[in-house]
Every structure is written in structure tokens, then in C-alpha cells.
C-alpha atoms as a PDB file:
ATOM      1  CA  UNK A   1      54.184  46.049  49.910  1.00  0.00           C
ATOM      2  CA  UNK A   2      54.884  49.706  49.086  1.00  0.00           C
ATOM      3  CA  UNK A   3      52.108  50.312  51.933  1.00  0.00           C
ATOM      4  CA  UNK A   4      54.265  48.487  54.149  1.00  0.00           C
ATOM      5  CA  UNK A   5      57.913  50.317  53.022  1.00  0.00           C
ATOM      6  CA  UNK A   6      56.382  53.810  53.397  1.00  0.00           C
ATOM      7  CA  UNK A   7      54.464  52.968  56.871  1.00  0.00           C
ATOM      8  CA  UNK A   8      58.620  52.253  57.711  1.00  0.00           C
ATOM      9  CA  UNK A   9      59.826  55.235  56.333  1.00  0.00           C
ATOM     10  CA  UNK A  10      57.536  57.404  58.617  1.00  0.00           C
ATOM     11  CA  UNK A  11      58.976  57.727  62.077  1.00  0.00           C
ATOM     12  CA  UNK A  12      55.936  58.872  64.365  1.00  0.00           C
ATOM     13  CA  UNK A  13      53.190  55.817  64.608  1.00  0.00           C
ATOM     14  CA  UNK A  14      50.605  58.432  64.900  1.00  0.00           C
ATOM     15  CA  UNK A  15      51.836  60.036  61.660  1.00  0.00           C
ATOM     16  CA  UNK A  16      51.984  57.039  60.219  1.00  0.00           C
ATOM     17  CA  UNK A  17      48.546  55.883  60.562  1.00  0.00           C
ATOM     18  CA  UNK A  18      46.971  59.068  59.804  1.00  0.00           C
ATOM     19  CA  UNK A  19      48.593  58.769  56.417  1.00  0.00           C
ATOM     20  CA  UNK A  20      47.443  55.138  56.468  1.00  0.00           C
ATOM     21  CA  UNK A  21      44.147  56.509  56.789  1.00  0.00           C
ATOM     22  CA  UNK A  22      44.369  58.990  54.450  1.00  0.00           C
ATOM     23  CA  UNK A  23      45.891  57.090  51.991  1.00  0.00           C
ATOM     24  CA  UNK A  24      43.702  53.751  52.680  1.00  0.00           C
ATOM     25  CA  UNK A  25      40.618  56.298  52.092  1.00  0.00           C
ATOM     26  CA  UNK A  26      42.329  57.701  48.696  1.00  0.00           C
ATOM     27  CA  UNK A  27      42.449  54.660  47.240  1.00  0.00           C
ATOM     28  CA  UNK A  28      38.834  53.749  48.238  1.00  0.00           C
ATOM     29  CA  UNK A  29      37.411  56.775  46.574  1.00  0.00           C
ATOM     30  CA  UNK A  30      39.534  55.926  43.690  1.00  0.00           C
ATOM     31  CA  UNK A  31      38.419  52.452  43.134  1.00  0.00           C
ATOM     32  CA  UNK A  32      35.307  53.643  44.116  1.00  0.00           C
ATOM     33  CA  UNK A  33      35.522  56.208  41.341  1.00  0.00           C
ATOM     34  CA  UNK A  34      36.918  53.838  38.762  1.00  0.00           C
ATOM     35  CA  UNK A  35      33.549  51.493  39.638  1.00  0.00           C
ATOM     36  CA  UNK A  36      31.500  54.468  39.236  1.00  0.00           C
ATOM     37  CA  UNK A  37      32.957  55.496  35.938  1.00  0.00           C
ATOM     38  CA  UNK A  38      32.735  51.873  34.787  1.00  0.00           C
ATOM     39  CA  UNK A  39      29.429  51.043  35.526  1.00  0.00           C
ATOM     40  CA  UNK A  40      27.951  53.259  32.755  1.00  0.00           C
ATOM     41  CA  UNK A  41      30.238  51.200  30.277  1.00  0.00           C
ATOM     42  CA  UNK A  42      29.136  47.686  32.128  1.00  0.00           C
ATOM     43  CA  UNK A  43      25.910  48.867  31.824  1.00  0.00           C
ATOM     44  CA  UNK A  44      25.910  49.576  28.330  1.00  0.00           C
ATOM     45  CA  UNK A  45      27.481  45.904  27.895  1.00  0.00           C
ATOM     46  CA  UNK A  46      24.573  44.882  29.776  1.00  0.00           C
ATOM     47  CA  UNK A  47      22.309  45.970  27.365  1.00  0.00           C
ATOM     48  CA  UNK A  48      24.486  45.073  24.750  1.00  0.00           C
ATOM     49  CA  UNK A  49      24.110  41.467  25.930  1.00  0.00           C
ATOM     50  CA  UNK A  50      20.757  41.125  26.591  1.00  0.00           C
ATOM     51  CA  UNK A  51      19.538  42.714  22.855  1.00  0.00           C
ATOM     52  CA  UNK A  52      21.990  40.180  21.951  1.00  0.00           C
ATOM     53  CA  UNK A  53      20.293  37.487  24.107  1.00  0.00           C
ATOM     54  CA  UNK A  54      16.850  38.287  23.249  1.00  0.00           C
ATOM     55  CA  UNK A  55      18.192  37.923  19.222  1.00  0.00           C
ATOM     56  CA  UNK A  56      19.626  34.535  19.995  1.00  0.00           C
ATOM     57  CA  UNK A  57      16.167  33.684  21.723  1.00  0.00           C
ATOM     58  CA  UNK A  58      13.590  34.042  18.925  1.00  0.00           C
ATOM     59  CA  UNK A  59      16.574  33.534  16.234  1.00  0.00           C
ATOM     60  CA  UNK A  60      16.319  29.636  18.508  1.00  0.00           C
ATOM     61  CA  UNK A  61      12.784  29.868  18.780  1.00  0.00           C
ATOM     62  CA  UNK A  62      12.191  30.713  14.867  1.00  0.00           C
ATOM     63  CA  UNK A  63      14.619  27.552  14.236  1.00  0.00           C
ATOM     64  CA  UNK A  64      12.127  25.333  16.777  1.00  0.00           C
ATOM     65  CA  UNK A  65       9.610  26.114  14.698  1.00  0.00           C
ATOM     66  CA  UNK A  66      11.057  25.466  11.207  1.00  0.00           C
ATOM     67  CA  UNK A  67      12.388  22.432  12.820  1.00  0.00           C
ATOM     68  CA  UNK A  68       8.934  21.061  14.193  1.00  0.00           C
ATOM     69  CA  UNK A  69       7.010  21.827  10.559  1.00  0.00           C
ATOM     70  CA  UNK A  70      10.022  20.066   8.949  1.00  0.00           C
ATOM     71  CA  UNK A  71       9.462  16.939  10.853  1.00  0.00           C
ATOM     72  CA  UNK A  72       6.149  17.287  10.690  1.00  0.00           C
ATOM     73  CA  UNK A  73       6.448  17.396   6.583  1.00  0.00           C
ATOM     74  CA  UNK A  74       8.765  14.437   7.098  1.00  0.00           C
ATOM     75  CA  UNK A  75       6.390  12.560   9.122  1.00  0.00           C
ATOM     76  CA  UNK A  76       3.844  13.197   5.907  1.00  0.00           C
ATOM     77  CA  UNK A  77       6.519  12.710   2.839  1.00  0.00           C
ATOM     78  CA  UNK A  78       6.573   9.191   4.710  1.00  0.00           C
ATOM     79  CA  UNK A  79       3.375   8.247   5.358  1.00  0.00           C
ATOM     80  CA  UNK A  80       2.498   8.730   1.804  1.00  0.00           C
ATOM     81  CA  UNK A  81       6.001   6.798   0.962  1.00  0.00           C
ATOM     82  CA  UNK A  82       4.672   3.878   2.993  1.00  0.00           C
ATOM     83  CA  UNK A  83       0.845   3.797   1.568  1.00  0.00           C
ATOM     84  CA  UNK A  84       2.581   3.944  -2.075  1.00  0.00           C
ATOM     85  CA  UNK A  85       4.576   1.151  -1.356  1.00  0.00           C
ATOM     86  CA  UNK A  86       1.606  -0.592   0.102  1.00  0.00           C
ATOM     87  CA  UNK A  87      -0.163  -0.013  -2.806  1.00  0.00           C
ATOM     88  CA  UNK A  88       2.241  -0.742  -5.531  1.00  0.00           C
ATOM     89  CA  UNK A  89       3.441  -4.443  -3.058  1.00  0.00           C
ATOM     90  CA  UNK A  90      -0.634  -5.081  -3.290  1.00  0.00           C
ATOM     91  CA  UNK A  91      -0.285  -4.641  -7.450  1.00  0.00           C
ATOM     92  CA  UNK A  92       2.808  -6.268  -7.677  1.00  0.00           C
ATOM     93  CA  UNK A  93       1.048  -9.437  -5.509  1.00  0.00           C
ATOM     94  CA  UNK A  94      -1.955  -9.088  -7.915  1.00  0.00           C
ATOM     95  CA  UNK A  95       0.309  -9.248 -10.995  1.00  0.00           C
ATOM     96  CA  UNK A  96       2.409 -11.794  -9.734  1.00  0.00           C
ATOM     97  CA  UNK A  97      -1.018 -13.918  -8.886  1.00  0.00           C
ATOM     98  CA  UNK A  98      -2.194 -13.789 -12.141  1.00  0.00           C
ATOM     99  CA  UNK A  99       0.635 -14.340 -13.630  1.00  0.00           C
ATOM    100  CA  UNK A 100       0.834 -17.433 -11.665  1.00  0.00           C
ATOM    101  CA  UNK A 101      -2.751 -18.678 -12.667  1.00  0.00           C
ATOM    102  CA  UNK A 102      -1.733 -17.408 -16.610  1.00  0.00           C
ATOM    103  CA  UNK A 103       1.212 -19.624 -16.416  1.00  0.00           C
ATOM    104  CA  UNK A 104      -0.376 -22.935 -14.961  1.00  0.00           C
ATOM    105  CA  UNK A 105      -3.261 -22.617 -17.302  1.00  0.00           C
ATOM    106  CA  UNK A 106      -0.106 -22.397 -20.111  1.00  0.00           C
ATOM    107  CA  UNK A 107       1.054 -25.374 -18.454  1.00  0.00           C
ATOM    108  CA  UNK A 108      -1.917 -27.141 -18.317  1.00  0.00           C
ATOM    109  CA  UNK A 109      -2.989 -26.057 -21.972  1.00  0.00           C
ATOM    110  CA  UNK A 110       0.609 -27.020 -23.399  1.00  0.00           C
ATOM    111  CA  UNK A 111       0.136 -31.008 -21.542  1.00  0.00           C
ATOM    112  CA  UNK A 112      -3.065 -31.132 -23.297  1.00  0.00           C
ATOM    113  CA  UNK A 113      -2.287 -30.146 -26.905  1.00  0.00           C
ATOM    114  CA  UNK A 114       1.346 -31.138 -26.523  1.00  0.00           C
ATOM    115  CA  UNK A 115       2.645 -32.621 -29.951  1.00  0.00           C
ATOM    116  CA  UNK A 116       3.300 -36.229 -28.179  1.00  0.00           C
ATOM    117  CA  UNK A 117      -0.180 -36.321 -27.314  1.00  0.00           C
ATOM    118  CA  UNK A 118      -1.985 -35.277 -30.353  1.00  0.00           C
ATOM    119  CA  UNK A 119      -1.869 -39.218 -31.674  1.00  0.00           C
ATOM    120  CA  UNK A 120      -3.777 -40.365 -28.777  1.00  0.00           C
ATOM    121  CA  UNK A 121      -5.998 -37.091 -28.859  1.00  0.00           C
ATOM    122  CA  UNK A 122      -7.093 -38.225 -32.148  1.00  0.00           C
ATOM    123  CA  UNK A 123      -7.775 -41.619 -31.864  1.00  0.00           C
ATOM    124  CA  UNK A 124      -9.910 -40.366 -28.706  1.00  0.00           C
ATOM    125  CA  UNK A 125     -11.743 -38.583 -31.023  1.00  0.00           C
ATOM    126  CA  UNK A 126     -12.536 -41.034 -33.564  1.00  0.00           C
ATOM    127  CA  UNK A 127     -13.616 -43.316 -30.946  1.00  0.00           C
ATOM    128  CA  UNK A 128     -16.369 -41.107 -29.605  1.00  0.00           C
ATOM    129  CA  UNK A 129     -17.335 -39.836 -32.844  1.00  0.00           C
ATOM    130  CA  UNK A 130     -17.822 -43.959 -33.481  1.00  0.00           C
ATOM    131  CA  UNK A 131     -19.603 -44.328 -30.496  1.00  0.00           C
ATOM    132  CA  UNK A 132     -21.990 -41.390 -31.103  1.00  0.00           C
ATOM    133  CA  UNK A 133     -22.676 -42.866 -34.787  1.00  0.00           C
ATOM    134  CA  UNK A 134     -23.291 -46.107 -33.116  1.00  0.00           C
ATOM    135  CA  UNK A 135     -25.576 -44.258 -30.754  1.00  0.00           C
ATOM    136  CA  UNK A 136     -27.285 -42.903 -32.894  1.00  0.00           C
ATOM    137  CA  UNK A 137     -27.981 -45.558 -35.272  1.00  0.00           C
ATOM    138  CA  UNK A 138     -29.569 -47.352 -32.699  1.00  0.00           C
ATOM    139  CA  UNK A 139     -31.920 -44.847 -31.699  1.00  0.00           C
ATOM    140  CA  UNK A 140     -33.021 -44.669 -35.058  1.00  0.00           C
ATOM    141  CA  UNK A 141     -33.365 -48.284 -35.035  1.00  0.00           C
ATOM    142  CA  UNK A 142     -35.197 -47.912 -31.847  1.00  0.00           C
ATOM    143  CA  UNK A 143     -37.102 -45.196 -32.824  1.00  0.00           C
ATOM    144  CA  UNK A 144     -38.340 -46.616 -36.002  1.00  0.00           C
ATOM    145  CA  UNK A 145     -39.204 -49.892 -34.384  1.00  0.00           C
ATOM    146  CA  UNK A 146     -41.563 -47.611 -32.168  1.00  0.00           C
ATOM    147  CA  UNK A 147     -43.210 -45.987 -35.311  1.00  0.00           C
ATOM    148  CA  UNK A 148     -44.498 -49.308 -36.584  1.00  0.00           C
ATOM    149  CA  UNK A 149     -45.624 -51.004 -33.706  1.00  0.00           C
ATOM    150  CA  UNK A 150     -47.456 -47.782 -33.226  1.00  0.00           C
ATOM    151  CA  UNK A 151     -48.681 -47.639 -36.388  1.00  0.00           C
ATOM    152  CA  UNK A 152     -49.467 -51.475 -35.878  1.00  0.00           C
ATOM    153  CA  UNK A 153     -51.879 -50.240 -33.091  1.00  0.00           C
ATOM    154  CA  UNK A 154     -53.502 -47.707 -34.053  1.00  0.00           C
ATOM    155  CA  UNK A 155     -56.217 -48.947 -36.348  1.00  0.00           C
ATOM    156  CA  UNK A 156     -57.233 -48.996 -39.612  1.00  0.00           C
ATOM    157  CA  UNK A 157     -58.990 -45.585 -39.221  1.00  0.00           C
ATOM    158  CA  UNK A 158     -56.002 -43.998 -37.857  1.00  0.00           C
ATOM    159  CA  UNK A 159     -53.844 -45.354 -40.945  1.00  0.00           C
ATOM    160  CA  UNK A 160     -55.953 -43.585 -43.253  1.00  0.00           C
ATOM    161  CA  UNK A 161     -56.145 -40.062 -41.644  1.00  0.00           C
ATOM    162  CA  UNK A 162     -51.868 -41.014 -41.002  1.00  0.00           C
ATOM    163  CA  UNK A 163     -51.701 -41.841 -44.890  1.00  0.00           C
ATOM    164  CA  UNK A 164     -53.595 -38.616 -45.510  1.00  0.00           C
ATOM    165  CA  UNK A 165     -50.569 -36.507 -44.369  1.00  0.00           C
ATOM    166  CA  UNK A 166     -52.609 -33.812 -42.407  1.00  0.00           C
ATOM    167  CA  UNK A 167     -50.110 -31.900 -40.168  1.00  0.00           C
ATOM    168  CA  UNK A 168     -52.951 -32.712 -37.332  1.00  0.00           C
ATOM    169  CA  UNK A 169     -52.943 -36.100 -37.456  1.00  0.00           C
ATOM    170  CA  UNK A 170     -49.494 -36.631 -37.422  1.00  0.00           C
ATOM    171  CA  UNK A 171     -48.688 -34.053 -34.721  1.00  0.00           C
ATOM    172  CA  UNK A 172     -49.831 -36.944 -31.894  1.00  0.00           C
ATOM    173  CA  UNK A 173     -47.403 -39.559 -32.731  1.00  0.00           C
ATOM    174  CA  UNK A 174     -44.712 -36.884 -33.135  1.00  0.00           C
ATOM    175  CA  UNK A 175     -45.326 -36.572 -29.047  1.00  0.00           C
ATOM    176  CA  UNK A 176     -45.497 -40.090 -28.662  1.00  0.00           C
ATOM    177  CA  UNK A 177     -42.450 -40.230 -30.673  1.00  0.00           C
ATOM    178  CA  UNK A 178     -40.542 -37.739 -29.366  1.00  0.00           C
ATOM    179  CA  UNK A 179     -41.737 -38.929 -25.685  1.00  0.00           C
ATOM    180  CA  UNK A 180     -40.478 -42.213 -25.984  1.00  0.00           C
ATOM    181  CA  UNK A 181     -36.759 -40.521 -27.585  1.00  0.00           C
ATOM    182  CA  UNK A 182     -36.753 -38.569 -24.330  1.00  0.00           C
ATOM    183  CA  UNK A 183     -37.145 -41.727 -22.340  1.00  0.00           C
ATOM    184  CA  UNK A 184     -34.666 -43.719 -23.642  1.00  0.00           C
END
């Protein structure tokens, strides 16, 4: 605007625009100077900024790095997490399996020799221990029965050497007589 108002105040238009000029050229060289005296200071920011770039680069590139061996101790801490929870869910079944097969066996042992069935157990008892007497009387029966008719065969000759009591002679019939047990 003050271009303008002083082109107006000038009378002659040749005048006028050889001040333009003039002028117009002034205040090119003086923003031309004011670049010129700038740039030094730009370029110092320039330098400024890119030292300070280049520190923000590794300072992100040092944090990268912590940040990848970090996750890569994370990834480790849990692995190991997961095989020590394997390992202590594979006890815990174990434990819990046996004390499972502890606690029927309990069971099992406590219906057996429970107090209610001790009467019965008893009387069990006595009846196979009366049984096995029984048993065994007649197998004595039995086995004596076989001694004489043995001895009822044998002969008179075999008698004698049998009333003798030589170890030998009575070593056959123990056989025979323990054969025929064995049979039965």
C-alpha cells in the first residue's frame, strides 16, 4: 500500500517507475540479503536437527532391540511356565490316581473287616477249619486203609524185611504211599 501512496505522490510516470525500479530492486537485495544472512543460521539448525535425528534413530533402534530380547526372554520365562505346569498337572494326576486306588482298597479293606461282618467272618472260618479236619481225617483213613491192603499183598517175605525197619525197605511203600496221597 505505501508502494501504491508514494507511486501517487510522484508526479512524472517516468519518475515514478524508475523509483519503482529502484526501490522494487532495494528491497530484493534486501530480502535477498536477509536470506543470505539467514541461511548460515538455518543451516546450523539443519545440522542441529539432523544430530538430533540421527540420536532419536539409534536411541529407537537401541529400544528395538531391548524390546525384541525382552520378548524373546518372555517367550522363554513362558515356555518353561507352561512345561512346569505340565509337569506338576502330570504329578498332581499321578497323586490324585493313587490316591484313588489307596482309597478304594481302604474301602474295600474296611467292607471286609468291618465290625458287622466279623461274626460271619468267623463262623466262615470255623467252618473251613472243620472241613479241612474232616479232610484230613479221611485221608488218613484212606491212607491207612492203603497201608494194609498193601501190606496184605506184599508177602510174607516182604513183612519180615517191613518188620525189620530198614530205611530201604520201607522207602518203596513210602512212594507207593505218597503216590496214591497225590492221586486222591
Amino acid at each position: 500500500m505505501e508502494e501504491r501512496n508514494w507511486k501517487k505522490s510522484y508526479s512524472g510516470p517516468r519518475l515514478s517507475e524508475t523509483l519503482w525500479k529502484r526501490n522494487t530492486k532495494r528491497v530484493r537485495d534486501f530480502k535477498g540479503n536477509e536470506m543470505r544472512r539467514r541461511l548460515p543460521a538455518s543451516q546450523d539448525s539443519y545440522k542441529t536437527l539432523k544430530f538430533a535425528w540421527e540420536d532419536v534413530e539409534s536411541d529407537l533402534k537401541r529400544q528395538q532391540q531391548l524390546n525384541s530380547k525382552t520378548k524373546e526372554l518372555i517367550q522363554q520365562y513362558t515356555f518353561h511356565i507352561q512345561e512346569t505346569k505340565l509337569k506338576h498337572r502330570k504329578l498332581r494326576m499321578k497323586f490324585e490316581n493313587q490316591l484313588q486306588q489307596l482309597m478304594d482298597q481302604h474301602k474295600h479293606l474296611a467292607s471286609v473287616y468291618s465290625p458287622e461282618r466279623l461274626p460271619a467272618e468267623v463262623e466262615n472260618a470255623e467252618k473251613a477249619n472243620e472241613q479241612l479236619l474232616k479232610a484230613e481225617e479221611l485221608k488218613l483213613i484212606h491212607l491207612n486203609h492203603l497201608s494194609e491192603r498193601t501190606t496184605d499183598t506184599r508177602g510174607p517175605d516182604l513183612r519180615a524185611q517191613s518188620s525189620v525197619g530198614s530205611e530201604e525197605a520201607g522207602c518203596p511203600f513210602q512212594a507207593v504211599d505218597q503216590d496214591a496221597m497225590l492221586k486222591q
